[in-house]
Protein backbone atom coordinates (compact mmCIF):
# COMPACT_ATOMS: atom_id res chain seq x y z
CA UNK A 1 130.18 88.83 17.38
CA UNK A 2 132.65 87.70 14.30
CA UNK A 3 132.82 84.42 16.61
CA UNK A 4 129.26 83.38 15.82
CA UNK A 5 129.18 84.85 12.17
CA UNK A 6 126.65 87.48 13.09
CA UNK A 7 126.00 91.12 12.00
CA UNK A 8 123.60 93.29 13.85
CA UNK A 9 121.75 96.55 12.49
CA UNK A 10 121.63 99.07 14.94
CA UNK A 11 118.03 98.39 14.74
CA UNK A 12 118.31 94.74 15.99
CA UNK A 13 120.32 96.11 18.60
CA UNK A 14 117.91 98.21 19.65
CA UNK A 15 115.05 95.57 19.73
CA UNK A 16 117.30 93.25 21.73
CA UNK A 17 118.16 95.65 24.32
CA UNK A 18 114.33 96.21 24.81
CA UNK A 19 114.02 92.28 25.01
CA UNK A 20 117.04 92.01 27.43
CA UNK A 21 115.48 94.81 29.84
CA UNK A 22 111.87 92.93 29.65
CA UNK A 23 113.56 89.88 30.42
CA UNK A 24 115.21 91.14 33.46
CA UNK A 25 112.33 92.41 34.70
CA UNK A 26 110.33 89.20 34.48
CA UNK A 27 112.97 87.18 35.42
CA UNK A 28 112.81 87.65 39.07
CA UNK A 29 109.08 86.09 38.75
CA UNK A 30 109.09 83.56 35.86
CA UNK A 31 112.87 82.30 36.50
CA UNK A 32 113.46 82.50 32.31
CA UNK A 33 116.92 82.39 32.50
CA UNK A 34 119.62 82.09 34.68
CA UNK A 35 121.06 84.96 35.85
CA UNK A 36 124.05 86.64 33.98
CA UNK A 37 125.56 89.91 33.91
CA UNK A 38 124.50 91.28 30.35
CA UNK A 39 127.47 90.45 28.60
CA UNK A 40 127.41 87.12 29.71
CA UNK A 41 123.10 87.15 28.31
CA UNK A 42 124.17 88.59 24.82
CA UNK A 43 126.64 85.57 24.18
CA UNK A 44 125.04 82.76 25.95
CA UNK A 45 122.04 83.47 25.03
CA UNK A 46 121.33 85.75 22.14
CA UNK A 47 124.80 85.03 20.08
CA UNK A 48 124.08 81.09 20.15
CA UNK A 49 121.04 81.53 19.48
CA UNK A 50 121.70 83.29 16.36
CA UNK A 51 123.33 80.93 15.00
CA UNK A 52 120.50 79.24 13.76
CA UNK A 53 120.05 81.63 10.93
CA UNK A 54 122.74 80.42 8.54
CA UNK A 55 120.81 77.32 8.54
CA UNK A 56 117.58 79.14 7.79
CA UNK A 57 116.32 80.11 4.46
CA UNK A 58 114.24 83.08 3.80
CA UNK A 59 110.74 82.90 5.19
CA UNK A 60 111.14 79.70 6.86
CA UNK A 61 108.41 78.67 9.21
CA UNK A 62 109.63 77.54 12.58
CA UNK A 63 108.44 75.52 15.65
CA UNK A 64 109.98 76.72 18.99
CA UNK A 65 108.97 74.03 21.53
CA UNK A 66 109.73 75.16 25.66
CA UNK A 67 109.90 78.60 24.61
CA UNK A 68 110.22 79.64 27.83
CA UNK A 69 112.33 83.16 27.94
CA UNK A 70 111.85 83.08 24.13
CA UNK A 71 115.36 81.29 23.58
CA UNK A 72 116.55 80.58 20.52
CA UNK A 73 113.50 82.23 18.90
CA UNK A 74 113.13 85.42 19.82
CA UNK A 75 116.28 86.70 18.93
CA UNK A 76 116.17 85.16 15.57
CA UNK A 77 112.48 87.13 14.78
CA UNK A 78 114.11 90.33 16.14
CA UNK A 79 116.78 89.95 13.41
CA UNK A 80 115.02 88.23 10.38
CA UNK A 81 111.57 89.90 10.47
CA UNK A 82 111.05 87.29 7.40
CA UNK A 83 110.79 83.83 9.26
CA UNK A 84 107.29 82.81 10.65
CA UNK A 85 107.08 81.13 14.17
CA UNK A 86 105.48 79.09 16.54
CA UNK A 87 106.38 79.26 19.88
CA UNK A 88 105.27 76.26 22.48
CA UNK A 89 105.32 76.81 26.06
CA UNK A 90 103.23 74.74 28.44
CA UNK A 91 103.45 77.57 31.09
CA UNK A 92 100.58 79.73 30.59
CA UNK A 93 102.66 82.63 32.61
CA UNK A 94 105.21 82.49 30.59
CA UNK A 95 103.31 82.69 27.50
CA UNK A 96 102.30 85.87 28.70
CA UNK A 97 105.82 86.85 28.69
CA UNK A 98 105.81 85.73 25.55
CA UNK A 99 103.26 87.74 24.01
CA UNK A 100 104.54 91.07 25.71
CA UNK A 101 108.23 91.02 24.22
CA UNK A 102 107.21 89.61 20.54
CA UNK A 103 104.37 93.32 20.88
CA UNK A 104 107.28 95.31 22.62
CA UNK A 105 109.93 94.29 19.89
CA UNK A 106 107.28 94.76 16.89
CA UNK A 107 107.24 91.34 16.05
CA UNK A 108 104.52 88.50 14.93
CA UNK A 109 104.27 84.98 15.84
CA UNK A 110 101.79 82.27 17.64
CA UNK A 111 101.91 81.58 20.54
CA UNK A 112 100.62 78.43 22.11
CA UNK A 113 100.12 77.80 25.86
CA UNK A 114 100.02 74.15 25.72
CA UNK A 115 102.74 71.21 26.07
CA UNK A 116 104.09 70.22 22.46
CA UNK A 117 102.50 66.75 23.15
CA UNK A 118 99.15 67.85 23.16
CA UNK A 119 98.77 69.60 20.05
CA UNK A 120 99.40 68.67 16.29
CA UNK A 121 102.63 70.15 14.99
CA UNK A 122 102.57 73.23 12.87
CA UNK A 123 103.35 73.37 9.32
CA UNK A 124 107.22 74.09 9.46
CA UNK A 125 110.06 72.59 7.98
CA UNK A 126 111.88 73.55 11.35
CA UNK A 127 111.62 72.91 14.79
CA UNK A 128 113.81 74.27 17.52
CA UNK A 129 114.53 73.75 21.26
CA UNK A 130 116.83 75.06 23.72
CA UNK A 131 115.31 74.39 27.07
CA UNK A 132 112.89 71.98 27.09
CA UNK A 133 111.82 70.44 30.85
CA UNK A 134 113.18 66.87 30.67
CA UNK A 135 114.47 67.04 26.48
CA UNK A 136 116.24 63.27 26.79
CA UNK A 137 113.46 61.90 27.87
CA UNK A 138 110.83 64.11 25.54
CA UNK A 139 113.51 63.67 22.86
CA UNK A 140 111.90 60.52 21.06
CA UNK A 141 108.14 61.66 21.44
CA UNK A 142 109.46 65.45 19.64
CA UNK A 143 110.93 63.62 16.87
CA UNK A 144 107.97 61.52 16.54
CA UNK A 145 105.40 65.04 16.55
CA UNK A 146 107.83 66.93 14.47
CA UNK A 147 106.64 66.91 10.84
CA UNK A 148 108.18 65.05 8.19
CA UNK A 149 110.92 66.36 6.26
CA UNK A 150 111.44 68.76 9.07
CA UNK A 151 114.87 69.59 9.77
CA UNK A 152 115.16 69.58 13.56
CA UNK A 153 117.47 72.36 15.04
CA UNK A 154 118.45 71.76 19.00
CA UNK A 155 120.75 72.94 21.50
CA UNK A 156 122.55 70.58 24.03
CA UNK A 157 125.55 68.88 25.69
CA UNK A 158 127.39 65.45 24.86
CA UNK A 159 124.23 63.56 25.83
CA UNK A 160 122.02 65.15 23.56
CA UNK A 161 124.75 65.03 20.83
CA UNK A 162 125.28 61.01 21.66
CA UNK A 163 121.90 60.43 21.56
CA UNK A 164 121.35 62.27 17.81
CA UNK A 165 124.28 60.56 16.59
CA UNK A 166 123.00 60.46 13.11
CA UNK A 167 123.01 64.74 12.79
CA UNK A 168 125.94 67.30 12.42
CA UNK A 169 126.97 68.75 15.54
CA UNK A 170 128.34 72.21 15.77
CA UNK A 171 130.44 73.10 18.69
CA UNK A 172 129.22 76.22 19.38
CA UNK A 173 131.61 79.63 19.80
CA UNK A 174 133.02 80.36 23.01
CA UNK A 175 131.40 77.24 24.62
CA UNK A 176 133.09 73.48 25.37
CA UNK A 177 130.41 71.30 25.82
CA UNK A 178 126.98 73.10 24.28
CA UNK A 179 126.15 72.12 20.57
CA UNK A 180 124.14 72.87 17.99
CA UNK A 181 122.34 69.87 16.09
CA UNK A 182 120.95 69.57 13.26
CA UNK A 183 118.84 66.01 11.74
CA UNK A 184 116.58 66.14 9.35
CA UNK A 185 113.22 63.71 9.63
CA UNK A 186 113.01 61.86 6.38
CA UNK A 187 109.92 61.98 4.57
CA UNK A 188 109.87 57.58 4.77
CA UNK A 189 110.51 58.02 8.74
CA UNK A 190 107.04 57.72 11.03
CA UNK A 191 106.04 61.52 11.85
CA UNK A 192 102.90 63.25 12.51
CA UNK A 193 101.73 64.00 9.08
């Protein structure tokens, strides 16, 4: 865990064993995530996606968009029960998902069955992705819905990295070719608000 700067309470780690084990069990129907022996789940998925708390202040309101398995977001609410969130996932099943782990882990956050494109964008000054379905070729319409002065926070490979040239981009621990980057959308820059 010193890799990815993180510290877990034995209380997080309880919470994210109960989210692995509901995970696994809806895997085999939703297809969430691929599959991985645990150890290989609790640094793939849950370590890098912890890393987006050292760039989140206290309280800070987040938009997840593609949810899907609840990566990066879930595991961030499990360990900061301060940030506020919005998860997006156009698959009303998985939504349900959704719903079930944020109630199993004791955790609150919307939840939105819908695609990001057809619904206004929260009011966050984040907004995450991971997995989105097609994310090169959604990449331009999600920076045009995100609001402005958002700082965007997404996971990807060279492409993504080439194609948000203008961010910082974090190699992230243990991995090669997956990055984390960060962009802000300026205030002057055409947004939703």
């Amino acid at each position: 865990m010193s890799a990815f700067g993180v510290e877990l309470s034995p209380d997080a780690l309880a919470r994210l064993e109960t989210y692995y084990s509901l995970l696994t069990r809806w895997n085999g129907r939703l297809h969430l995530v691929a599959p991985c022996s645990p150890e290989e789940f609790a640094t793939r998925h849950v370590l890098e996606s912890l890393i987006l708390l050292e760039h989140l202040p206290h309280g800070a309101k987040i938009a997840d968009v593609g949810s899907g398995g609840g990566l990066p977001i879930v595991p961030c609410l499990i360990v900061r029960a301060d940030l506020e969130a919005t998860l997006i996932e156009s698959s009303p099943k998985k939504t349900v998902f959704l719903r079930e782990v944020l109630t199993t882990v004791g955790r609150r956050a919307t939840v939105l069955a819908r695609p990001f494109e057809e619904i206004d964008a929260p009011e966050v000054k984040f907004v995450t992705s991971r997995a989105l379905d097609q994310f090169l070729s959604k990449l331009p319409e999600l920076i045009k819905w995100a609001p402005k002065g958002a700082t965007l926070l997404f996971f990807g490979g060279e492409k993504l990295k080439e194609k948000l040239s203008d961010g910082d981009a974090w190699l992230i621990p243990k991995s090669e070719k997956r990055y984390l980057i960060v962009t802000r959308i300026n205030a002057d820059e055409e947004g939703s608000r």
